[in-house]
C-alpha atoms as a PDB file:
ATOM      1  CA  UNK A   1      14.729   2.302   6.321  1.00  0.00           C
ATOM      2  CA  UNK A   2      13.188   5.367   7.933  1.00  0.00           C
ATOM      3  CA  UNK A   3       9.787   6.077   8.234  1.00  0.00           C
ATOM      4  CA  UNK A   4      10.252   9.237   5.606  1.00  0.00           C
ATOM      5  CA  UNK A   5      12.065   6.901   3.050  1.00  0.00           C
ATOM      6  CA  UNK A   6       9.363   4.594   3.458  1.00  0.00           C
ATOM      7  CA  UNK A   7       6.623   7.445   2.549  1.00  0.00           C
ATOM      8  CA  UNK A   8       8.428   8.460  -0.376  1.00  0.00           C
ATOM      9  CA  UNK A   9       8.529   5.432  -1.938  1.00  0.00           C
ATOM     10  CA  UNK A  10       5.227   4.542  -1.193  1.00  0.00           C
ATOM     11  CA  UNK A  11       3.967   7.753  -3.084  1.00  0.00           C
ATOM     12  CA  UNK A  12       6.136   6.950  -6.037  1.00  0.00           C
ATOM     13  CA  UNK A  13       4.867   3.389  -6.329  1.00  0.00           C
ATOM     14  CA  UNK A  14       1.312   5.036  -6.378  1.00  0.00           C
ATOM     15  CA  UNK A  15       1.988   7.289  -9.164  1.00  0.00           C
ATOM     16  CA  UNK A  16       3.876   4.808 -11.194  1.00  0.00           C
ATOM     17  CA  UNK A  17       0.822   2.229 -10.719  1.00  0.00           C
ATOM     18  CA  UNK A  18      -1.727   5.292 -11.483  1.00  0.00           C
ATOM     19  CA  UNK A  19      -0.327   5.891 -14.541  1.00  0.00           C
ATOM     20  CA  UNK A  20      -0.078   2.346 -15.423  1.00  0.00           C
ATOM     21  CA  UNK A  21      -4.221   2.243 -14.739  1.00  0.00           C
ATOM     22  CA  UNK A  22      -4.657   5.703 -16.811  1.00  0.00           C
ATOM     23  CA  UNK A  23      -2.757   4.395 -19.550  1.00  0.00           C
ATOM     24  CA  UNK A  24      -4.405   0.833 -19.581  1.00  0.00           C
ATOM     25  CA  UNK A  25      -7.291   0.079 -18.024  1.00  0.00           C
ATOM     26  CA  UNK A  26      -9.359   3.826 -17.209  1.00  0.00           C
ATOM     27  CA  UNK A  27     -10.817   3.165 -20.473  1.00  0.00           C
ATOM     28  CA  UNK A  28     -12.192  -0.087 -20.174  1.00  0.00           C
ATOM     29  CA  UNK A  29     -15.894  -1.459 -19.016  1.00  0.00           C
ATOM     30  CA  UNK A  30     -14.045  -4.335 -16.683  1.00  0.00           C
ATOM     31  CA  UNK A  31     -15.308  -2.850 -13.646  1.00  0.00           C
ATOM     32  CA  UNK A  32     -14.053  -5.666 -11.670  1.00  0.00           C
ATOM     33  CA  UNK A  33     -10.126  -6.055 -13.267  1.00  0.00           C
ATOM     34  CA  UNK A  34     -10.232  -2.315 -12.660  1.00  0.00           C
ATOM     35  CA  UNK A  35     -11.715  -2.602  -8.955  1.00  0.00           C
ATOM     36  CA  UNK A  36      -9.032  -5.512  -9.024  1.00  0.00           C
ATOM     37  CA  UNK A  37      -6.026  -3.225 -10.048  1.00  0.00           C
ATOM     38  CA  UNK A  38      -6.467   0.147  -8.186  1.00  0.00           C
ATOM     39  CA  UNK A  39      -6.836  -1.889  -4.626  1.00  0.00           C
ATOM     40  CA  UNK A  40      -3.973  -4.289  -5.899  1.00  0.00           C
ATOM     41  CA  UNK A  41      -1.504  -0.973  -6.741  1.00  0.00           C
ATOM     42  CA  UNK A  42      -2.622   0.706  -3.518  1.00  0.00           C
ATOM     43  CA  UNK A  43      -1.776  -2.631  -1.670  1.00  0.00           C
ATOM     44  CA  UNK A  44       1.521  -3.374  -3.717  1.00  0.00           C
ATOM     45  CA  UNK A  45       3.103   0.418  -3.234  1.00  0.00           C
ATOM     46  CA  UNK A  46       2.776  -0.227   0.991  1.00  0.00           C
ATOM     47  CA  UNK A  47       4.468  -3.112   0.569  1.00  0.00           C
ATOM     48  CA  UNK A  48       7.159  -3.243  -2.339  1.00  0.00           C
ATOM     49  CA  UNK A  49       9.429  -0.973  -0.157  1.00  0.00           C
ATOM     50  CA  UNK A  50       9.581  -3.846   2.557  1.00  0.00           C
ATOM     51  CA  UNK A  51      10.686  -5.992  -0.334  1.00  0.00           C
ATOM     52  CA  UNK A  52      14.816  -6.340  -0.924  1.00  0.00           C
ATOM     53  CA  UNK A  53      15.920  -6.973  -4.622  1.00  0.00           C
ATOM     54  CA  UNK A  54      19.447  -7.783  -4.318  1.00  0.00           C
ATOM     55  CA  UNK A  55      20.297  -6.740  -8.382  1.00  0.00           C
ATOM     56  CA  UNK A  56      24.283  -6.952  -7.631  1.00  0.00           C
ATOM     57  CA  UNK A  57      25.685  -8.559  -5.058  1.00  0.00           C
ATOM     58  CA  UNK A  58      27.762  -6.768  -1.864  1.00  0.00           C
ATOM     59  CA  UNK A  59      31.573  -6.310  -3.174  1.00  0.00           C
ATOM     60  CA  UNK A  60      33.643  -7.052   0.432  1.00  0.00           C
ATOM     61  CA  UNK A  61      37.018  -5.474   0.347  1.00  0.00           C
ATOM     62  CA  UNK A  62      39.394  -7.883   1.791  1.00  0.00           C
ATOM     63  CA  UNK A  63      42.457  -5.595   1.841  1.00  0.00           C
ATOM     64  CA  UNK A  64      43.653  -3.971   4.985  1.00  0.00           C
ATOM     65  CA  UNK A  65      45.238  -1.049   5.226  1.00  0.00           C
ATOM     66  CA  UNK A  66      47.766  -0.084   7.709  1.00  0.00           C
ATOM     67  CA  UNK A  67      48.175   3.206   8.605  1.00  0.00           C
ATOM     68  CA  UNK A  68      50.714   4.572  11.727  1.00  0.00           C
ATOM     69  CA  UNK A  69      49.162   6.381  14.551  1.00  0.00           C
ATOM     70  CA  UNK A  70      51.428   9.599  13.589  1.00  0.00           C
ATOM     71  CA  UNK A  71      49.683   9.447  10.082  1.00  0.00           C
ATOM     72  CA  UNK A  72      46.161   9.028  10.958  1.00  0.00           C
ATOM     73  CA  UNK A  73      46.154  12.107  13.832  1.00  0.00           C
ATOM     74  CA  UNK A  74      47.897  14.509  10.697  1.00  0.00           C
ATOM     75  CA  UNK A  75      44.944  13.778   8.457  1.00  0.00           C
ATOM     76  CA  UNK A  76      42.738  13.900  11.396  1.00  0.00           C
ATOM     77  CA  UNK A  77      44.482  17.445  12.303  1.00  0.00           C
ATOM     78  CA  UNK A  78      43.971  18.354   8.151  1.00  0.00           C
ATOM     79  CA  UNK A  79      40.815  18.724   8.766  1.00  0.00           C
ATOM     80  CA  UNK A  80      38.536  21.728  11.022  1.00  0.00           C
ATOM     81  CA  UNK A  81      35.923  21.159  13.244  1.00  0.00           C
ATOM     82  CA  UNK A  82      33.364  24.202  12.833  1.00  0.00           C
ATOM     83  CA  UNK A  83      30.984  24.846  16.200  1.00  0.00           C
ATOM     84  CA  UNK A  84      28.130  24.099  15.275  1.00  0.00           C
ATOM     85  CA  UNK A  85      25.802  27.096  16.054  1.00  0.00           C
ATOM     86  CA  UNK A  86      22.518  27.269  17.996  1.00  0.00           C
ATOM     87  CA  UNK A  87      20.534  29.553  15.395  1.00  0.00           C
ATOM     88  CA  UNK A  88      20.221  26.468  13.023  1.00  0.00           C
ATOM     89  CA  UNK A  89      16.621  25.333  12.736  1.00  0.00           C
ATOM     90  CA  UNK A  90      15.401  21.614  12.258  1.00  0.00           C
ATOM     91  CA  UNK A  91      13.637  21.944   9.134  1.00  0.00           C
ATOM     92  CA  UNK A  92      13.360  17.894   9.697  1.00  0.00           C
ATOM     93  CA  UNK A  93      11.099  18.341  12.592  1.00  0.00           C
ATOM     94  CA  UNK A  94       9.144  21.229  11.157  1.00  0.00           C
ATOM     95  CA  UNK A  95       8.670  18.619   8.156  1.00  0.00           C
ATOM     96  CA  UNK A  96       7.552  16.065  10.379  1.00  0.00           C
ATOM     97  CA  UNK A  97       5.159  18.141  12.516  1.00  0.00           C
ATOM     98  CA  UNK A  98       3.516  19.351   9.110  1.00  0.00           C
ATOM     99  CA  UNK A  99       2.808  15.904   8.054  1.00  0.00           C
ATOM    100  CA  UNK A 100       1.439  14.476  11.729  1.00  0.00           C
ATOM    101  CA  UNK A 101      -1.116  17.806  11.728  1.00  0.00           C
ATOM    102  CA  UNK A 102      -1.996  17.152   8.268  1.00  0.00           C
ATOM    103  CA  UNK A 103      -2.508  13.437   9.237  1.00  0.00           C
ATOM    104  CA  UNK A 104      -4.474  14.280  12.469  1.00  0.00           C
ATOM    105  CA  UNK A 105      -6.440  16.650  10.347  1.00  0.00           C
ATOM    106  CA  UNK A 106      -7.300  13.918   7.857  1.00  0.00           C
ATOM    107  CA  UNK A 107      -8.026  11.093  10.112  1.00  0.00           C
ATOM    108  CA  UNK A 108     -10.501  13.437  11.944  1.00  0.00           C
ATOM    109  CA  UNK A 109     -12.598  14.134   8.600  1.00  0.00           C
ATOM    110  CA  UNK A 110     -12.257  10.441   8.162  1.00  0.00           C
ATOM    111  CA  UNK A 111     -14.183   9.810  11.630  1.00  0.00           C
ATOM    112  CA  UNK A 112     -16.521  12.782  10.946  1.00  0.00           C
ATOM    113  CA  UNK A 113     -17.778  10.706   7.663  1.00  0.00           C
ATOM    114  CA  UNK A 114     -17.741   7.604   8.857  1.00  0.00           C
ATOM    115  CA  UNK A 115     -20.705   9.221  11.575  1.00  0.00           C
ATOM    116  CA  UNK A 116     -22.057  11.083   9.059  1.00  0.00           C
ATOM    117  CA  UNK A 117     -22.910   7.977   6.774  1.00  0.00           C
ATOM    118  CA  UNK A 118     -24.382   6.671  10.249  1.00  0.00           C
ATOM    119  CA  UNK A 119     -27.003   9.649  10.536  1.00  0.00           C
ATOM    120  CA  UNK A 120     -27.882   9.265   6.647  1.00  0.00           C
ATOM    121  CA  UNK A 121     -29.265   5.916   7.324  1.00  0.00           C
ATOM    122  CA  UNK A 122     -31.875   8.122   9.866  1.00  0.00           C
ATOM    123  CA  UNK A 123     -32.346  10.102   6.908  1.00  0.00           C
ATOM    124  CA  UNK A 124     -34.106   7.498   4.894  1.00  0.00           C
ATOM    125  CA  UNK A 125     -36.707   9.727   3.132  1.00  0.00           C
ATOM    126  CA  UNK A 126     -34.422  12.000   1.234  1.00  0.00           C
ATOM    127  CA  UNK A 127     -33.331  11.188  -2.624  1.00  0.00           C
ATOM    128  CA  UNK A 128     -30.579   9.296  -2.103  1.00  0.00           C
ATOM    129  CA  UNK A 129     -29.357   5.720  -2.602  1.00  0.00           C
ATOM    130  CA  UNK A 130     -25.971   4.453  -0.753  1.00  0.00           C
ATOM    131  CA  UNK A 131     -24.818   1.143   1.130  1.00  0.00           C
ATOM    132  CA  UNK A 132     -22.434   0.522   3.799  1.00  0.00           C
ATOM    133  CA  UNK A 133     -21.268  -2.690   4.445  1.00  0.00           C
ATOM    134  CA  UNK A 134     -24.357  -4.922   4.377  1.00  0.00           C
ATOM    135  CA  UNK A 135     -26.229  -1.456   5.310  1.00  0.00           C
ATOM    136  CA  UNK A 136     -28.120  -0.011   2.238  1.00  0.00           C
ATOM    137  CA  UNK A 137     -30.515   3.180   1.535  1.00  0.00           C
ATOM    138  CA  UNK A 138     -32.625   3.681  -1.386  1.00  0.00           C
ATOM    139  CA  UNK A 139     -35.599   6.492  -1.087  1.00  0.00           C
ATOM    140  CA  UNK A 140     -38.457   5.336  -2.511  1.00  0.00           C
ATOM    141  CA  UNK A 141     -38.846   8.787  -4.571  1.00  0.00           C
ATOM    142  CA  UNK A 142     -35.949   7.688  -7.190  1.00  0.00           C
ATOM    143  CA  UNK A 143     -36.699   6.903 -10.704  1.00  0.00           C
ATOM    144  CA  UNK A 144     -35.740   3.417 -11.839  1.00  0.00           C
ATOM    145  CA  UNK A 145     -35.769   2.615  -7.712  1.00  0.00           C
ATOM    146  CA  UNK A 146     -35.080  -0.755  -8.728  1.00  0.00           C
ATOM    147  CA  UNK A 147     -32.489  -0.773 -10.997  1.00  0.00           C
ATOM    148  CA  UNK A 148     -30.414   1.760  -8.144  1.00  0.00           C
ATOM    149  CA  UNK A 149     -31.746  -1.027  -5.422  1.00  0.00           C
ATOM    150  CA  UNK A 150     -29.670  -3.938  -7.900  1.00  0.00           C
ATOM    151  CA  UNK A 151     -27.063  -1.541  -8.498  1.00  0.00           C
ATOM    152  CA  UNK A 152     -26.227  -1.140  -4.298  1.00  0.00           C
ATOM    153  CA  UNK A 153     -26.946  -5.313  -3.781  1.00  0.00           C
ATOM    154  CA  UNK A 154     -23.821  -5.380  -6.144  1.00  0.00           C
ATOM    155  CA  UNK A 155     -22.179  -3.123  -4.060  1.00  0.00           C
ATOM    156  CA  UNK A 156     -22.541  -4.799  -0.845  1.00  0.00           C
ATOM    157  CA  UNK A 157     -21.674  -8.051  -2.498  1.00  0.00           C
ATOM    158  CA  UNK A 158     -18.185  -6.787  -3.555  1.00  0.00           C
ATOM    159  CA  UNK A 159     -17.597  -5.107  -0.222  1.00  0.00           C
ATOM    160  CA  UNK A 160     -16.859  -1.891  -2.342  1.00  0.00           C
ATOM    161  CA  UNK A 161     -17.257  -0.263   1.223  1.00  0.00           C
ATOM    162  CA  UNK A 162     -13.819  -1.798   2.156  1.00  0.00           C
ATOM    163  CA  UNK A 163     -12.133  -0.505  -1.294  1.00  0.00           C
ATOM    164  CA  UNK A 164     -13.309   2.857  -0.894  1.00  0.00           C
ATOM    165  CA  UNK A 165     -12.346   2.745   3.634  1.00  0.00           C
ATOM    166  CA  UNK A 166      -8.861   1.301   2.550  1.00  0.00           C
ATOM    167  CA  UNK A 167      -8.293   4.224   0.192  1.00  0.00           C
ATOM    168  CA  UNK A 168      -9.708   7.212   2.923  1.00  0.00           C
ATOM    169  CA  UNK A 169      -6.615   5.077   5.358  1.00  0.00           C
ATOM    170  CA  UNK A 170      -4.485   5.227   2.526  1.00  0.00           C
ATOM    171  CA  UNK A 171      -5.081   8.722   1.710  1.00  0.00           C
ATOM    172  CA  UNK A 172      -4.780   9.512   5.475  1.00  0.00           C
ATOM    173  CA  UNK A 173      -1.183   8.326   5.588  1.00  0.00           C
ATOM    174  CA  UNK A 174      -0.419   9.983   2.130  1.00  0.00           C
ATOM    175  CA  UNK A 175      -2.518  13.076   2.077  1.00  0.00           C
ATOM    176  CA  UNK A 176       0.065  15.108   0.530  1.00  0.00           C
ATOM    177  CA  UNK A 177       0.231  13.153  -2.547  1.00  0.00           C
ATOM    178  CA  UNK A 178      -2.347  14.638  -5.439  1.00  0.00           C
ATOM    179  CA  UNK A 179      -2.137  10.991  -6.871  1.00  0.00           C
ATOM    180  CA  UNK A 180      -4.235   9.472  -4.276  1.00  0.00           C
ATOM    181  CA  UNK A 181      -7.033  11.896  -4.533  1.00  0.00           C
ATOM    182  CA  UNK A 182      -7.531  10.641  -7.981  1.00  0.00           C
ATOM    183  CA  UNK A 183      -7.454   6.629  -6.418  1.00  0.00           C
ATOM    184  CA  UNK A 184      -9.868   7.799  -4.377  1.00  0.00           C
ATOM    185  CA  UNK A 185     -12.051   9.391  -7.549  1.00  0.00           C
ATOM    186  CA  UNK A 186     -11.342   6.136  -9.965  1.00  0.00           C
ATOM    187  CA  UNK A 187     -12.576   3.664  -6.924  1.00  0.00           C
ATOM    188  CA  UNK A 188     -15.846   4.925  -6.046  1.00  0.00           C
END
């Protein structure tokens, strides 16, 4: 399977399980089972194209055929070989150098947050509340500071910081896909 092949299916698996989730479960007040599902579907559409479902088995065709020398260099001679010419472009390459910039491009915003979170924790004496990891920041200036201090223990107890980091990789590899923008939404 080529790497291109693999891609696509990967981005219709993620589609296909994002409308199972917007259909099902967006809805619903089961944080968890929907925590559950959108890492599960993200997981399951890099890996069901490695999978081999074998629906019908392999027909083998056991007769020969023979065929003279004389006959086989008359239908070879049927048929004209056109010169290929040098003005054809590789729209395959172009393709592929699209998608590795937009990848690169991607990947570098990814690094840029990840040190940006880092500097917010220096920040500590703005409004804002986030954790990272076993990291967390809550300014003492919110209202209901305790509630919001509760609400990012949870956080860090469910390692919601390796949902959302799996989904910025994902998105990485898949940038091109709308679908995963909306993963990234429903996750965090």
């Amino acid at each position: 399977m080529s790497w291109a092949h693999y891609l696509l299916q990967v981005n219709i698996y993620l589609i296909i399980f994002y409308c199972f989730y917007k259909l099902l479960l967006d809805k619903e007040t089961y944080f968890v089972l929907n925590r559950l599902y959108l890492v599960s579907s993200g997981i399951f559409s890099l890996a069901i194209p490695f999978m081999r479902f074998e629906l019908f088995s392999e027909k083998v065709v056991s007769d020969t055929l023979y065929i003279s020398v004389s006959e086989l260099n008359t239908v070879v001679s049927n048929y004209a070989i056109l010169p290929q010419t040098q003005e054809q472009y590789d729209w395959g390459r172009l393709i592929v150098i699209i998608y590795l910039i937009g990848a690169l491009v991607f990947f570098v915003n990814f690094i840029y947050q990840l040190f940006a979170v880092s500097q917010l924790f220096s920040k500590a004496d703005e409004d804002n509340a986030f954790s990272f990891f076993n990291r967390k920041s809550v300014s003492a200036n919110l209202p209901e500071r305790e509630t919001v201090d509760l609400h990012e223990d949870i956080h860090i107890k469910q390692f919601h910081t390796v949902d959302v980091i799996f989904f910025e990789i994902l998105g990485i590899i898949t940038w091109f896909n709308p679908v995963i923008y909306l993963y990234k939404k429903s996750i965090k």
